[in-house]
PDB file of N, CA and C in Angstrom:
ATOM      1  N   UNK A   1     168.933  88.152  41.842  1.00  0.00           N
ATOM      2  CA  UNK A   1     168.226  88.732  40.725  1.00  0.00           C
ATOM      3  C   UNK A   1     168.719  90.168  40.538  1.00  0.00           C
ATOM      4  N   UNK A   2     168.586  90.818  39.404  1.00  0.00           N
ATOM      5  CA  UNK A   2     169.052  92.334  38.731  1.00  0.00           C
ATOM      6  C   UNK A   2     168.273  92.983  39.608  1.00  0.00           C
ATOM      7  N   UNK A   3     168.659  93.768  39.548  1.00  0.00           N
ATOM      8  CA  UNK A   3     167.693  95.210  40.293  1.00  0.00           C
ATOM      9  C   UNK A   3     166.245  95.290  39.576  1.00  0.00           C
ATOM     10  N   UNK A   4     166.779  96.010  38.260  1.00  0.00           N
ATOM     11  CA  UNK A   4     165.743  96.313  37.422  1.00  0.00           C
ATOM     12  C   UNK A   4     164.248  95.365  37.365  1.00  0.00           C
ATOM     13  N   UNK A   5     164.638  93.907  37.107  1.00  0.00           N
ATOM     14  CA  UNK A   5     163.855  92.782  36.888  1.00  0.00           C
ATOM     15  C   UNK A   5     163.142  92.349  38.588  1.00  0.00           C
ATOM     16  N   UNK A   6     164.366  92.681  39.395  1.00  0.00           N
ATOM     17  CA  UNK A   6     163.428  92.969  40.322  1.00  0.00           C
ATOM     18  C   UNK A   6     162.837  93.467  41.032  1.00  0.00           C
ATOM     19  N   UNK A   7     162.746  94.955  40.645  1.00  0.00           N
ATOM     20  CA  UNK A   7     161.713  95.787  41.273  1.00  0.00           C
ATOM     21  C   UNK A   7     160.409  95.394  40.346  1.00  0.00           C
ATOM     22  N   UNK A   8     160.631  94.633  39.199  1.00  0.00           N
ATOM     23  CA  UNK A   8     159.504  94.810  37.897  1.00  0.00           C
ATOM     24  C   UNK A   8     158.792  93.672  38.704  1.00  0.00           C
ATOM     25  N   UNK A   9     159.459  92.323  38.785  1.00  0.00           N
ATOM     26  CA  UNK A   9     158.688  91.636  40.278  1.00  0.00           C
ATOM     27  C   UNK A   9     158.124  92.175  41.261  1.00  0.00           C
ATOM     28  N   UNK A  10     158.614  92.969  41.546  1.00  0.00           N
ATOM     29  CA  UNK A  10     158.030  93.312  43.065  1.00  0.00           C
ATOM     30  C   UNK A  10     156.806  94.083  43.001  1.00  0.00           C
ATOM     31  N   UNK A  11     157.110  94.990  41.933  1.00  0.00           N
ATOM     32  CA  UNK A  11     155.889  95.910  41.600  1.00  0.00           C
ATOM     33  C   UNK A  11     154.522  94.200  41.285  1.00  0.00           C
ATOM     34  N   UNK A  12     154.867  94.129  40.301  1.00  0.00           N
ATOM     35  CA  UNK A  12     153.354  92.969  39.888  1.00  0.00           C
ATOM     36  C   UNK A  12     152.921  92.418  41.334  1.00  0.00           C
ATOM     37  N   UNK A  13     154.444  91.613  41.783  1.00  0.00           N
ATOM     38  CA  UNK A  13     153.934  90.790  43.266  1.00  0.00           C
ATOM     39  C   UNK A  13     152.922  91.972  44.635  1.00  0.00           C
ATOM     40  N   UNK A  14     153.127  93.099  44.301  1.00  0.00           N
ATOM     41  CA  UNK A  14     152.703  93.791  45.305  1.00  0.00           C
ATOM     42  C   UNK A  14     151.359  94.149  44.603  1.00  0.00           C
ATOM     43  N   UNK A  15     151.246  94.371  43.268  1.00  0.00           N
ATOM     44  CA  UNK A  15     149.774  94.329  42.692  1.00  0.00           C
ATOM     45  C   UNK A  15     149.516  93.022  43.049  1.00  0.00           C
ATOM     46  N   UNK A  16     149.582  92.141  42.441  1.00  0.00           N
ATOM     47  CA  UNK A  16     149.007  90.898  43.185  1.00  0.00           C
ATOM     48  C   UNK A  16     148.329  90.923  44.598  1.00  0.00           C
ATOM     49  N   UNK A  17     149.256  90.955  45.922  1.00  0.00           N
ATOM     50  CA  UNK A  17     148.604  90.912  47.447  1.00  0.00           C
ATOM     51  C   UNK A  17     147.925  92.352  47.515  1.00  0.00           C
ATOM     52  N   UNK A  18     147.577  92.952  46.821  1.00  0.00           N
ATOM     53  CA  UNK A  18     146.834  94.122  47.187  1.00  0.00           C
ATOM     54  C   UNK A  18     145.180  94.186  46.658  1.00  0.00           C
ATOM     55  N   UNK A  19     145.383  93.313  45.557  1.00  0.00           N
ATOM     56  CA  UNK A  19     144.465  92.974  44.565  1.00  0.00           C
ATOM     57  C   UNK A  19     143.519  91.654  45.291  1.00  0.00           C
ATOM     58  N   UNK A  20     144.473  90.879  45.376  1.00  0.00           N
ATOM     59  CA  UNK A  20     143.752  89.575  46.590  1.00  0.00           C
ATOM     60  C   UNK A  20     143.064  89.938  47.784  1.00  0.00           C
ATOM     61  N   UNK A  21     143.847  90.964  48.465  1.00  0.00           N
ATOM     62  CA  UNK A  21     142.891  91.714  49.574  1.00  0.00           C
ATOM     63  C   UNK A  21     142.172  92.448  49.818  1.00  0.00           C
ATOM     64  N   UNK A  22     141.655  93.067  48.378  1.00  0.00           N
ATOM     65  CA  UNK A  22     140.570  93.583  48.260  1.00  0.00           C
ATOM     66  C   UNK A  22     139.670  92.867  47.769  1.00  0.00           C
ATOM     67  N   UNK A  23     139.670  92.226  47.413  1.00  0.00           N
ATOM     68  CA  UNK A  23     139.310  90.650  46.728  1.00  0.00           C
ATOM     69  C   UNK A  23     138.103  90.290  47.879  1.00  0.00           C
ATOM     70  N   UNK A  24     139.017  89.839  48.950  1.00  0.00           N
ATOM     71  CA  UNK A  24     138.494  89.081  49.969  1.00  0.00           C
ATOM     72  C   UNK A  24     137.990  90.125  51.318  1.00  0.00           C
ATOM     73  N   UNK A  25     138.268  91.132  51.277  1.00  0.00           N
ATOM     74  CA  UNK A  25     137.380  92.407  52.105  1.00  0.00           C
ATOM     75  C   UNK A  25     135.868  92.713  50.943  1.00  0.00           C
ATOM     76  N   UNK A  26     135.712  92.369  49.988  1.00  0.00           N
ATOM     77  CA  UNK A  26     134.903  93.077  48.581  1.00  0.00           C
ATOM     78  C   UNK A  26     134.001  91.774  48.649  1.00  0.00           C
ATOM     79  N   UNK A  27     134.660  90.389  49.212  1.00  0.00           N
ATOM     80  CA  UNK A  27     134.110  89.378  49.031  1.00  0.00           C
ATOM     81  C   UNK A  27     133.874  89.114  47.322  1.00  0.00           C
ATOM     82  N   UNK A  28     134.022  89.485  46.536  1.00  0.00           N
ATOM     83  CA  UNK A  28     133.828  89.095  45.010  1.00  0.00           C
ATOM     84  C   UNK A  28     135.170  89.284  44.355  1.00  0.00           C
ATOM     85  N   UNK A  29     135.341  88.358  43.577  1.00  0.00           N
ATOM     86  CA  UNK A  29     136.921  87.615  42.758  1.00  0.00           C
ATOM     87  C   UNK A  29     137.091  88.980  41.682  1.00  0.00           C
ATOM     88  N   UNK A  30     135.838  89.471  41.239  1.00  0.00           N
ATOM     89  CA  UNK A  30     135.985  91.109  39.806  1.00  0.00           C
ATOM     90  C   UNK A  30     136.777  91.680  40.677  1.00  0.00           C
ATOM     91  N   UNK A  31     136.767  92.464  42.159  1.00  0.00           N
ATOM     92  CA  UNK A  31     137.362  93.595  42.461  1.00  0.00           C
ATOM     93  C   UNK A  31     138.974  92.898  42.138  1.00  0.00           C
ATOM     94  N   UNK A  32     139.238  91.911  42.370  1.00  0.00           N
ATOM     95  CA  UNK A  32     140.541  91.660  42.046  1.00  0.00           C
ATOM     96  C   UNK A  32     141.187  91.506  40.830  1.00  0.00           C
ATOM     97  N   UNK A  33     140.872  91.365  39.656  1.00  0.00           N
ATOM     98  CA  UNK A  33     140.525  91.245  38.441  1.00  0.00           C
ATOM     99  C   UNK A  33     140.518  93.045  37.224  1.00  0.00           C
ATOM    100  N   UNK A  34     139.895  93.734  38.511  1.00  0.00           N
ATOM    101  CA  UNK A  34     139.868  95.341  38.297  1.00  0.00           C
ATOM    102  C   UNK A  34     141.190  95.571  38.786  1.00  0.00           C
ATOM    103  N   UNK A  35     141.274  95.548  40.128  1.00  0.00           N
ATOM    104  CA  UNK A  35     142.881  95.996  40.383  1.00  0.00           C
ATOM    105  C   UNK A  35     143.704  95.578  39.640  1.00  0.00           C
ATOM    106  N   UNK A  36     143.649  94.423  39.370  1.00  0.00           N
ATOM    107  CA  UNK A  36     144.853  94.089  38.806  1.00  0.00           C
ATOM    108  C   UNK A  36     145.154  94.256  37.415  1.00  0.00           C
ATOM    109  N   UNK A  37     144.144  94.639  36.531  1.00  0.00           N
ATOM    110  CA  UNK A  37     143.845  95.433  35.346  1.00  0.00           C
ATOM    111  C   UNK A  37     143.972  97.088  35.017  1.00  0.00           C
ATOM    112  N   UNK A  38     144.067  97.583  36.450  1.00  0.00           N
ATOM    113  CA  UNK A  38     144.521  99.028  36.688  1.00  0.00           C
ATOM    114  C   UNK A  38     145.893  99.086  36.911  1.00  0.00           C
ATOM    115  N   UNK A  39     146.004  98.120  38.152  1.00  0.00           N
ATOM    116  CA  UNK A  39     147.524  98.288  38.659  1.00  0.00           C
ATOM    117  C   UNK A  39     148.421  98.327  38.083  1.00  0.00           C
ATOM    118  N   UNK A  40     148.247  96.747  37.486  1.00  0.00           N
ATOM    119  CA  UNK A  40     149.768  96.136  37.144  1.00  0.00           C
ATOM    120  C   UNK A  40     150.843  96.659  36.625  1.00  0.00           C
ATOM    121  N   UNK A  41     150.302  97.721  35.047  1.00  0.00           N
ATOM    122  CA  UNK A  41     151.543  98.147  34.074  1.00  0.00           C
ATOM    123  C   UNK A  41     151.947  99.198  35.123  1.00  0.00           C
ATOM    124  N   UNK A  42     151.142 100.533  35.317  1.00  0.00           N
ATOM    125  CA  UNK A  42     152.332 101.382  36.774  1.00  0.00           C
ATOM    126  C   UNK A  42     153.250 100.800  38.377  1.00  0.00           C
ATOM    127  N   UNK A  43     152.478 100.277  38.266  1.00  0.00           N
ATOM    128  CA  UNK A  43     153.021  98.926  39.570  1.00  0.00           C
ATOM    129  C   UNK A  43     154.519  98.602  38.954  1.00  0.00           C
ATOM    130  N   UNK A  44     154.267  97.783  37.837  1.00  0.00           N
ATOM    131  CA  UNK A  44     155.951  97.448  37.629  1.00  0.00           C
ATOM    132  C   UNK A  44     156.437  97.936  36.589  1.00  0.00           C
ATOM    133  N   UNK A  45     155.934  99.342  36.158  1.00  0.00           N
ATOM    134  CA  UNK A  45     157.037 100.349  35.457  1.00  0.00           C
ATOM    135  C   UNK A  45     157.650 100.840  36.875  1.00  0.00           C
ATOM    136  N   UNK A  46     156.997 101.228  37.742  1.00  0.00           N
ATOM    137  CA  UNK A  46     157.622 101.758  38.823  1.00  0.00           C
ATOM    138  C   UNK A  46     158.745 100.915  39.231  1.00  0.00           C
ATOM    139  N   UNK A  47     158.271 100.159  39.402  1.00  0.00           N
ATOM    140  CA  UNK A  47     158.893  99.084  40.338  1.00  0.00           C
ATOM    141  C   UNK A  47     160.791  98.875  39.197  1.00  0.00           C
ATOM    142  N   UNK A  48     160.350  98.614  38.189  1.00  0.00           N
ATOM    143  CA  UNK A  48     161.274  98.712  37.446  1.00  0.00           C
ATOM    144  C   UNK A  48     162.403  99.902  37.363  1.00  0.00           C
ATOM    145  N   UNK A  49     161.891 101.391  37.295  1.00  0.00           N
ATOM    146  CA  UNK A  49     162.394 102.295  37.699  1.00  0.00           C
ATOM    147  C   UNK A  49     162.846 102.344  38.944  1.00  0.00           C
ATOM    148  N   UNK A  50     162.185 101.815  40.184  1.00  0.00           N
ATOM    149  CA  UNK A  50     162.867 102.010  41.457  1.00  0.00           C
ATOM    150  C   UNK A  50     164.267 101.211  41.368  1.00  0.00           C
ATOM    151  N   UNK A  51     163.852 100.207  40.471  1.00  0.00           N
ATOM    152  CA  UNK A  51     164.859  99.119  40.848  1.00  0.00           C
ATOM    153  C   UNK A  51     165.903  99.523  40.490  1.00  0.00           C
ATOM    154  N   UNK A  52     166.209 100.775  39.286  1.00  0.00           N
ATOM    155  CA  UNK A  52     167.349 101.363  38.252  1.00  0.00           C
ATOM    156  C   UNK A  52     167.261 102.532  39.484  1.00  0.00           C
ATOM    157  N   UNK A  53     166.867 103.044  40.126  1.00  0.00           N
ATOM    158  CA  UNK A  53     167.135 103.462  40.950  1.00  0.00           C
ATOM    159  C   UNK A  53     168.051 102.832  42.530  1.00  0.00           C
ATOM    160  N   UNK A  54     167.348 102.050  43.154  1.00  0.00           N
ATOM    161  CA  UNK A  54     167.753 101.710  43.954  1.00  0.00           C
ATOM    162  C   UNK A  54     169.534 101.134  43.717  1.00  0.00           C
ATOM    163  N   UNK A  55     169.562 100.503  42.405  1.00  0.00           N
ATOM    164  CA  UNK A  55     170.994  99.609  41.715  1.00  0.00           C
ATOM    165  C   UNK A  55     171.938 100.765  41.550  1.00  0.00           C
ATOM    166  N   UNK A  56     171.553 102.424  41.392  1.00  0.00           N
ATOM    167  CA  UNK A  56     172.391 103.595  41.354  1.00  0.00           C
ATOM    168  C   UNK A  56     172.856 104.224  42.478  1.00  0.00           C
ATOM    169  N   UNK A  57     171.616 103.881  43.696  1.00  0.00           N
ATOM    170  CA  UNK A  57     172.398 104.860  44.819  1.00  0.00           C
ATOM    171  C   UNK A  57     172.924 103.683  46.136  1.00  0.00           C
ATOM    172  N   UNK A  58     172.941 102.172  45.379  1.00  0.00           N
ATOM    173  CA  UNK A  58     173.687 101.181  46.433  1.00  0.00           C
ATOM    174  C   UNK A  58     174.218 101.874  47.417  1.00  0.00           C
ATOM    175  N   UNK A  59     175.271 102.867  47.291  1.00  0.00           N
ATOM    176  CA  UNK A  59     176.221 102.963  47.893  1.00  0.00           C
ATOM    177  C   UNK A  59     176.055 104.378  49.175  1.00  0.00           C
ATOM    178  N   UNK A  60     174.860 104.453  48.892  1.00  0.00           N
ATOM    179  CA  UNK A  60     174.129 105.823  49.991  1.00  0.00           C
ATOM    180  C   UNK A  60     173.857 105.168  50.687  1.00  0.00           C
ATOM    181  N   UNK A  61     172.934 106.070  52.100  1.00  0.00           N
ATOM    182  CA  UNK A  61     172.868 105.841  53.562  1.00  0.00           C
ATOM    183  C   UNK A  61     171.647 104.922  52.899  1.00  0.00           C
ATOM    184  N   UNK A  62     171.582 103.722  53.669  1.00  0.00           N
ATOM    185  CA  UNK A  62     170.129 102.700  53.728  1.00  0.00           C
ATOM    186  C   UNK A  62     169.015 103.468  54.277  1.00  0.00           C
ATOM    187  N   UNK A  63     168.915 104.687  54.846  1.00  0.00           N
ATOM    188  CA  UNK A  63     167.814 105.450  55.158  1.00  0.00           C
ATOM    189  C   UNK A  63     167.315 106.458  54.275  1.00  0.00           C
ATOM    190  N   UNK A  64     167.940 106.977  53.513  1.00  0.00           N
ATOM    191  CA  UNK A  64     168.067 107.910  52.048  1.00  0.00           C
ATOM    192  C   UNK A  64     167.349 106.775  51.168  1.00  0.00           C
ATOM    193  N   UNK A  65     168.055 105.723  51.232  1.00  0.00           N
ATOM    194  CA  UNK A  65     167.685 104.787  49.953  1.00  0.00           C
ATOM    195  C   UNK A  65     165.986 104.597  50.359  1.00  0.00           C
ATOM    196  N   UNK A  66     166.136 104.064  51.822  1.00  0.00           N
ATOM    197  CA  UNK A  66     164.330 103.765  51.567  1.00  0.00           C
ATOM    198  C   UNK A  66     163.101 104.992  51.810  1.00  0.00           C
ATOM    199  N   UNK A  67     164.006 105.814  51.391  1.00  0.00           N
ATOM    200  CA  UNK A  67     162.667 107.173  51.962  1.00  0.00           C
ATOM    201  C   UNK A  67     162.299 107.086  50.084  1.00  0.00           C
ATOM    202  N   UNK A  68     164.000 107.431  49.523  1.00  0.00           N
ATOM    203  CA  UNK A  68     163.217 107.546  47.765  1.00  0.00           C
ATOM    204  C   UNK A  68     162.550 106.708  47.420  1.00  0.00           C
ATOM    205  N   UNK A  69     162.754 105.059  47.692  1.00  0.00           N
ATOM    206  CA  UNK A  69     162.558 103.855  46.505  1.00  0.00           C
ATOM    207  C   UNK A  69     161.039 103.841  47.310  1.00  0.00           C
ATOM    208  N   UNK A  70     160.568 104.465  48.684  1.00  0.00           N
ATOM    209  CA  UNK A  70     158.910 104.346  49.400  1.00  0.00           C
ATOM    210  C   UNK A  70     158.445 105.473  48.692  1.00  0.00           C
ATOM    211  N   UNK A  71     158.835 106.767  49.342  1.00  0.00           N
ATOM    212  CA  UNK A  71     157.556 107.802  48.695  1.00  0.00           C
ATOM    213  C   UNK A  71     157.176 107.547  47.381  1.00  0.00           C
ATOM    214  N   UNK A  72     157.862 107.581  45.767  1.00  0.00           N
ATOM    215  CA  UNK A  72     157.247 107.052  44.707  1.00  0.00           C
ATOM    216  C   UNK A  72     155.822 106.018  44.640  1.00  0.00           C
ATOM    217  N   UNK A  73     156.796 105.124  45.598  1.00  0.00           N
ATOM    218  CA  UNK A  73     155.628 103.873  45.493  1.00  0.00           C
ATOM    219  C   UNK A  73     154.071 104.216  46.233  1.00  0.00           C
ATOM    220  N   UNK A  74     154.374 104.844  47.628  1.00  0.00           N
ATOM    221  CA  UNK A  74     153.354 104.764  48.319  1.00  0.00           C
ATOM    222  C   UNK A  74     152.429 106.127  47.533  1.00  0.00           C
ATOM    223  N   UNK A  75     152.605 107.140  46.959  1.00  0.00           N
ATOM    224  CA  UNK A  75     152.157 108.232  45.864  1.00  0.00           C
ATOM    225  C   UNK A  75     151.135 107.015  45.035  1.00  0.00           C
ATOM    226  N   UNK A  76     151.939 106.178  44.383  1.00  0.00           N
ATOM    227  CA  UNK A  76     151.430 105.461  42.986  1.00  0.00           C
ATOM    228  C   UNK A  76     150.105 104.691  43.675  1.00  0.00           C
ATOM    229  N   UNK A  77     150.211 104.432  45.014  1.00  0.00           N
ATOM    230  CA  UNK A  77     149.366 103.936  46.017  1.00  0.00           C
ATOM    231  C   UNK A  77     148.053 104.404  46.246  1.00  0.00           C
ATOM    232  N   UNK A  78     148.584 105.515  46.544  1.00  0.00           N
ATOM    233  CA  UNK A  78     147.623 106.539  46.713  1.00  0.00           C
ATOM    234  C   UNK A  78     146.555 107.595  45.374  1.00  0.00           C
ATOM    235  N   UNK A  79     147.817 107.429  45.100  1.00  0.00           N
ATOM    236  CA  UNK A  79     147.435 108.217  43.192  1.00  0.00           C
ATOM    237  C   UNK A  79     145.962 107.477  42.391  1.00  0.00           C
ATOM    238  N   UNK A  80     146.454 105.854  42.816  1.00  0.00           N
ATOM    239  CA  UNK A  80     145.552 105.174  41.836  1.00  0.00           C
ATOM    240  C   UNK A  80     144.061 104.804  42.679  1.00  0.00           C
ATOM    241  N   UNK A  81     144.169 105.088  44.001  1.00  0.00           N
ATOM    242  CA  UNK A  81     143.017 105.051  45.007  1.00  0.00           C
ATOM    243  C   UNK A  81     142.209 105.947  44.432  1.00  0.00           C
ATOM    244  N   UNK A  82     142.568 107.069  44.736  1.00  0.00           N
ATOM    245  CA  UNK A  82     141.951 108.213  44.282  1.00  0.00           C
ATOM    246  C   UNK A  82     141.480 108.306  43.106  1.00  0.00           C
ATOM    247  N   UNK A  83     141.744 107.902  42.091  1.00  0.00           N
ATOM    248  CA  UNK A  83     141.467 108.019  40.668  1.00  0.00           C
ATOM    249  C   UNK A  83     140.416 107.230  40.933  1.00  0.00           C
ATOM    250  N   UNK A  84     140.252 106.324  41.356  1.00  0.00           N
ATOM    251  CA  UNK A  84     138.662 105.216  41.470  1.00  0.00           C
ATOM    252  C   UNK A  84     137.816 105.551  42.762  1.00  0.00           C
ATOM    253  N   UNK A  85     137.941 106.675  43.161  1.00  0.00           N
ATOM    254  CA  UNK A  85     137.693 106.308  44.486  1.00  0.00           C
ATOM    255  C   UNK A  85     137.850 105.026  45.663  1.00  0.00           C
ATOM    256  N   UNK A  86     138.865 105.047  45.963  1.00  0.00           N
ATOM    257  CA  UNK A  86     138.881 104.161  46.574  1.00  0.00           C
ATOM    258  C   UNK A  86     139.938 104.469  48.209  1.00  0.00           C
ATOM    259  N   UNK A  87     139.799 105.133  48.442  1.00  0.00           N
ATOM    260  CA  UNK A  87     140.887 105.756  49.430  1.00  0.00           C
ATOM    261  C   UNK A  87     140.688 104.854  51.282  1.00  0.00           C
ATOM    262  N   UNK A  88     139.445 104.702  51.061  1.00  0.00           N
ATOM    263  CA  UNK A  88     139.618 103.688  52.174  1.00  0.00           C
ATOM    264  C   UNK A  88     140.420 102.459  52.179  1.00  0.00           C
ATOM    265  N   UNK A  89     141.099 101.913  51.172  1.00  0.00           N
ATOM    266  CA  UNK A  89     142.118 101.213  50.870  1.00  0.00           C
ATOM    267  C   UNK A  89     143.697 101.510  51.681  1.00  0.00           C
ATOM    268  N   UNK A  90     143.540 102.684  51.175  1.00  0.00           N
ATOM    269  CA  UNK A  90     145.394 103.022  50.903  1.00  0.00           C
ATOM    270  C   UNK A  90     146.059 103.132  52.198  1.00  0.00           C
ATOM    271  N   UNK A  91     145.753 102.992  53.124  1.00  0.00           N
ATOM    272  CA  UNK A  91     146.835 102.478  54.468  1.00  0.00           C
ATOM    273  C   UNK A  91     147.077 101.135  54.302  1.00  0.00           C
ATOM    274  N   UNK A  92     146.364 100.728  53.976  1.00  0.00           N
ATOM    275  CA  UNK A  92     146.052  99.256  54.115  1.00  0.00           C
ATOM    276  C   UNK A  92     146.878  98.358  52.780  1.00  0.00           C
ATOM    277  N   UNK A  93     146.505  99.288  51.705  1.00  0.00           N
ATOM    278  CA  UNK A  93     147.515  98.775  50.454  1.00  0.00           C
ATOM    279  C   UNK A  93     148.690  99.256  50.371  1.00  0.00           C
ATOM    280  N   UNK A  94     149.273 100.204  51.622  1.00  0.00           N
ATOM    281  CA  UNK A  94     150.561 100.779  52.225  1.00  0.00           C
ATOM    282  C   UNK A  94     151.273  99.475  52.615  1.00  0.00           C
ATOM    283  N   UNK A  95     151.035  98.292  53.447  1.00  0.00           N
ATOM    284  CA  UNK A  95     151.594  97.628  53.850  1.00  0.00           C
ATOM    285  C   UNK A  95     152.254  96.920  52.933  1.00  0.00           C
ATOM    286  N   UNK A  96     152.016  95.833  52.100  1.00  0.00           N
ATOM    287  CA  UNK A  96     152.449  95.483  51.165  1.00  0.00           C
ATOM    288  C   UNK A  96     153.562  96.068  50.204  1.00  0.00           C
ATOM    289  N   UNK A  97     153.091  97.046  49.920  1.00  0.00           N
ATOM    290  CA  UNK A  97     153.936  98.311  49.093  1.00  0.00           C
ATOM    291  C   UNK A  97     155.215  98.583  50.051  1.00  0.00           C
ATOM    292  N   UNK A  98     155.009  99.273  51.247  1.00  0.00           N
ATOM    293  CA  UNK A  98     155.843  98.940  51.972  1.00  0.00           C
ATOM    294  C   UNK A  98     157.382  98.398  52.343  1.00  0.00           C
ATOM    295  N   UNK A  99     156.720  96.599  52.645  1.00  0.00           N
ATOM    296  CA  UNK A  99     157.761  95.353  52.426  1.00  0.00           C
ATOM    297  C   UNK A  99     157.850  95.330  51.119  1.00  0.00           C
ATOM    298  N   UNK A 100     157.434  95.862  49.963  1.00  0.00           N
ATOM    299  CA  UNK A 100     158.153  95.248  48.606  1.00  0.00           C
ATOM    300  C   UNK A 100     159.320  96.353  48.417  1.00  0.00           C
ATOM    301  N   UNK A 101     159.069  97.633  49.008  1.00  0.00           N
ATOM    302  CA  UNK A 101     160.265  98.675  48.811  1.00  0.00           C
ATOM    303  C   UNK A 101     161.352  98.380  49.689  1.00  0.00           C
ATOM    304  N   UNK A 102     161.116  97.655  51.156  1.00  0.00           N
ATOM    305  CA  UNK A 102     162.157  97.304  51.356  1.00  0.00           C
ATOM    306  C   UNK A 102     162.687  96.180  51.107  1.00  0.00           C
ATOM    307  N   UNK A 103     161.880  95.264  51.105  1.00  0.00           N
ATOM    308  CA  UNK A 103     162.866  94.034  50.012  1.00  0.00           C
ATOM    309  C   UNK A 103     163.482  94.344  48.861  1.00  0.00           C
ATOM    310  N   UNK A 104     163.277  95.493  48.352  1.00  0.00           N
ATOM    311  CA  UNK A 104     164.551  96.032  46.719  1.00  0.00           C
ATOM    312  C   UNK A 104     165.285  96.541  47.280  1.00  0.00           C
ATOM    313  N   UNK A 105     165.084  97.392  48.676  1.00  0.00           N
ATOM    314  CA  UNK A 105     166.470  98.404  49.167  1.00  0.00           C
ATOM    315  C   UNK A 105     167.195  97.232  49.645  1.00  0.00           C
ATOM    316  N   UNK A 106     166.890  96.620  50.572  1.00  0.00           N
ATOM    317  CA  UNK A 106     167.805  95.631  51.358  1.00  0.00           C
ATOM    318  C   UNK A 106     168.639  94.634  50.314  1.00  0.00           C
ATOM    319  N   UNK A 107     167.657  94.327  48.860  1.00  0.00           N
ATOM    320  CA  UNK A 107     168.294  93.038  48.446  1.00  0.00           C
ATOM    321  C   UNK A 107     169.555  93.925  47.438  1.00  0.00           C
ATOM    322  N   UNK A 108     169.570  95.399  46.972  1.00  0.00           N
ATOM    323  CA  UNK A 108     170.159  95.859  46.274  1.00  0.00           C
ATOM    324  C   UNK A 108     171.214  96.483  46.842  1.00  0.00           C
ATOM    325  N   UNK A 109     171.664  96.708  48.081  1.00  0.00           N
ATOM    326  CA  UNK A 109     172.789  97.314  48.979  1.00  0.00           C
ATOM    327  C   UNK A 109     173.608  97.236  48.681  1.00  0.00           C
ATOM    328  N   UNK A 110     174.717  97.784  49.134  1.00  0.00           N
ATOM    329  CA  UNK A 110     176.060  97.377  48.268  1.00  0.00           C
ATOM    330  C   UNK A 110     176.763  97.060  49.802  1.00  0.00           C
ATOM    331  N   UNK A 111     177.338  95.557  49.661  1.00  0.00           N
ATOM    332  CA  UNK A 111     177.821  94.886  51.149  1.00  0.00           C
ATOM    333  C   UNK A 111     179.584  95.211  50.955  1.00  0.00           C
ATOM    334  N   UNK A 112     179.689  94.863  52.158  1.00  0.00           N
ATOM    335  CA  UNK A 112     181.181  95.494  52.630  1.00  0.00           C
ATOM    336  C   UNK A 112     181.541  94.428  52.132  1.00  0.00           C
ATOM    337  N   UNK A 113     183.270  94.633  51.532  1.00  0.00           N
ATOM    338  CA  UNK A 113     184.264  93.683  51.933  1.00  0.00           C
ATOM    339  C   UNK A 113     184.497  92.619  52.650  1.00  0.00           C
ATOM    340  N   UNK A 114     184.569  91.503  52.953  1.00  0.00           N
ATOM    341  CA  UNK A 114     185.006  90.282  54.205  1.00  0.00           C
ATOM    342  C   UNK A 114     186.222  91.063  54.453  1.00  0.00           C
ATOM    343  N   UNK A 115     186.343  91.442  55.822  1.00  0.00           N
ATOM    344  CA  UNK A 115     187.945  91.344  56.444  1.00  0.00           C
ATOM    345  C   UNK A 115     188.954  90.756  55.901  1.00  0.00           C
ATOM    346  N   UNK A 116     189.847  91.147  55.943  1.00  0.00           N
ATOM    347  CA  UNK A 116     191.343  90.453  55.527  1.00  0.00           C
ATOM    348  C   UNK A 116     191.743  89.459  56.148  1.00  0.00           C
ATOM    349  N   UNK A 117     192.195  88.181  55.950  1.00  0.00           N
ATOM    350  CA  UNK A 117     192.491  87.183  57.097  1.00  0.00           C
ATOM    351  C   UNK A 117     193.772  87.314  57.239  1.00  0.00           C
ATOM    352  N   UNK A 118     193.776  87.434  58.307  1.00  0.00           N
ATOM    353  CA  UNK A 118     195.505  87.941  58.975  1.00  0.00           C
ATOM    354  C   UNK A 118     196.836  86.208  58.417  1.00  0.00           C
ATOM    355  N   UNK A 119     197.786  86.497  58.407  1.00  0.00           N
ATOM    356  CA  UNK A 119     198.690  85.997  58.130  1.00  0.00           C
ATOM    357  C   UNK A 119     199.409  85.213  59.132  1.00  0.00           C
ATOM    358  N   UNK A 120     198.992  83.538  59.053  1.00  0.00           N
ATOM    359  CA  UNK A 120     199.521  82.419  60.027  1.00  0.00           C
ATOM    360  C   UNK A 120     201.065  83.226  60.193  1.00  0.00           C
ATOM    361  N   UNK A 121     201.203  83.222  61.684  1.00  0.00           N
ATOM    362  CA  UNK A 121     202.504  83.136  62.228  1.00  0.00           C
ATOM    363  C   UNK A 121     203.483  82.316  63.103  1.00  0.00           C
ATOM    364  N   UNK A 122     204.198  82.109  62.791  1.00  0.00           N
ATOM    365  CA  UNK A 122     205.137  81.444  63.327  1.00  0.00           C
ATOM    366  C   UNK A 122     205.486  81.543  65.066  1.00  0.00           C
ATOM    367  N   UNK A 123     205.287  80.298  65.623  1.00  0.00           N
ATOM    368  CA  UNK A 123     205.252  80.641  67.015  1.00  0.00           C
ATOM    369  C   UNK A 123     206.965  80.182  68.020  1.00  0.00           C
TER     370      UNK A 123
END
């Protein structure tokens, strides 16, 4: 998949499991229904942007890549806790967020070359 399209996945998919698990800590199906009515459009504008991000700096250190394509996300994490009060959440909606930033760094890398296969010789 594109970068772009899939950070825009990843963002929704990570609103999604964040939304479900408050869901089921809240015990009532609305809190999930709210999140996911708050989340979603910054969730995967971000996510979309990381992804035009992450597809630009392929070719940097994999530790550079996941400090930028996390802090944004885990901010937007935190950003939108706070706006509802909700901050006893946000370690917890860290995890998720998390694995979705590194599933865009890892799936967007830019991979080496295969080796050259050396040239049958004559014995």
């Amino acid at each position: 998949m594109r970068p772009i399209p899939l950070g825009l996945v990843l963002g929704a998919a990570n609103t999604l499991v964040i939304a479900l698990g408050m869901s089921a800590v809240a015990g009532e199906f609305g809190v999930a229904l709210f999140v996911l009515s708050i989340g979603i459009i910054p969730a995967a504008a971000l996510g979309g942007i990381l992804g035009w991000t992450a597809d630009s700096m392929k070719h940097h250190c994999p530790w550079l890549r996941r400090v930028i394509l996390l802090v944004p996300a885990i901010m937007l994490v935190a950003a939108l806790a706070a706006q509802f009060a909700l901050q006893q959440f946000v370690l917890v909606a860290c995890i998720p967020t998390i694995v979705a930033g590194l599933v865009l760094e890892r799936s967007t890398r830019a991979t080496a070359p295969p080796p050259p296969i050396p040239v049958a010789r004559k014995l």
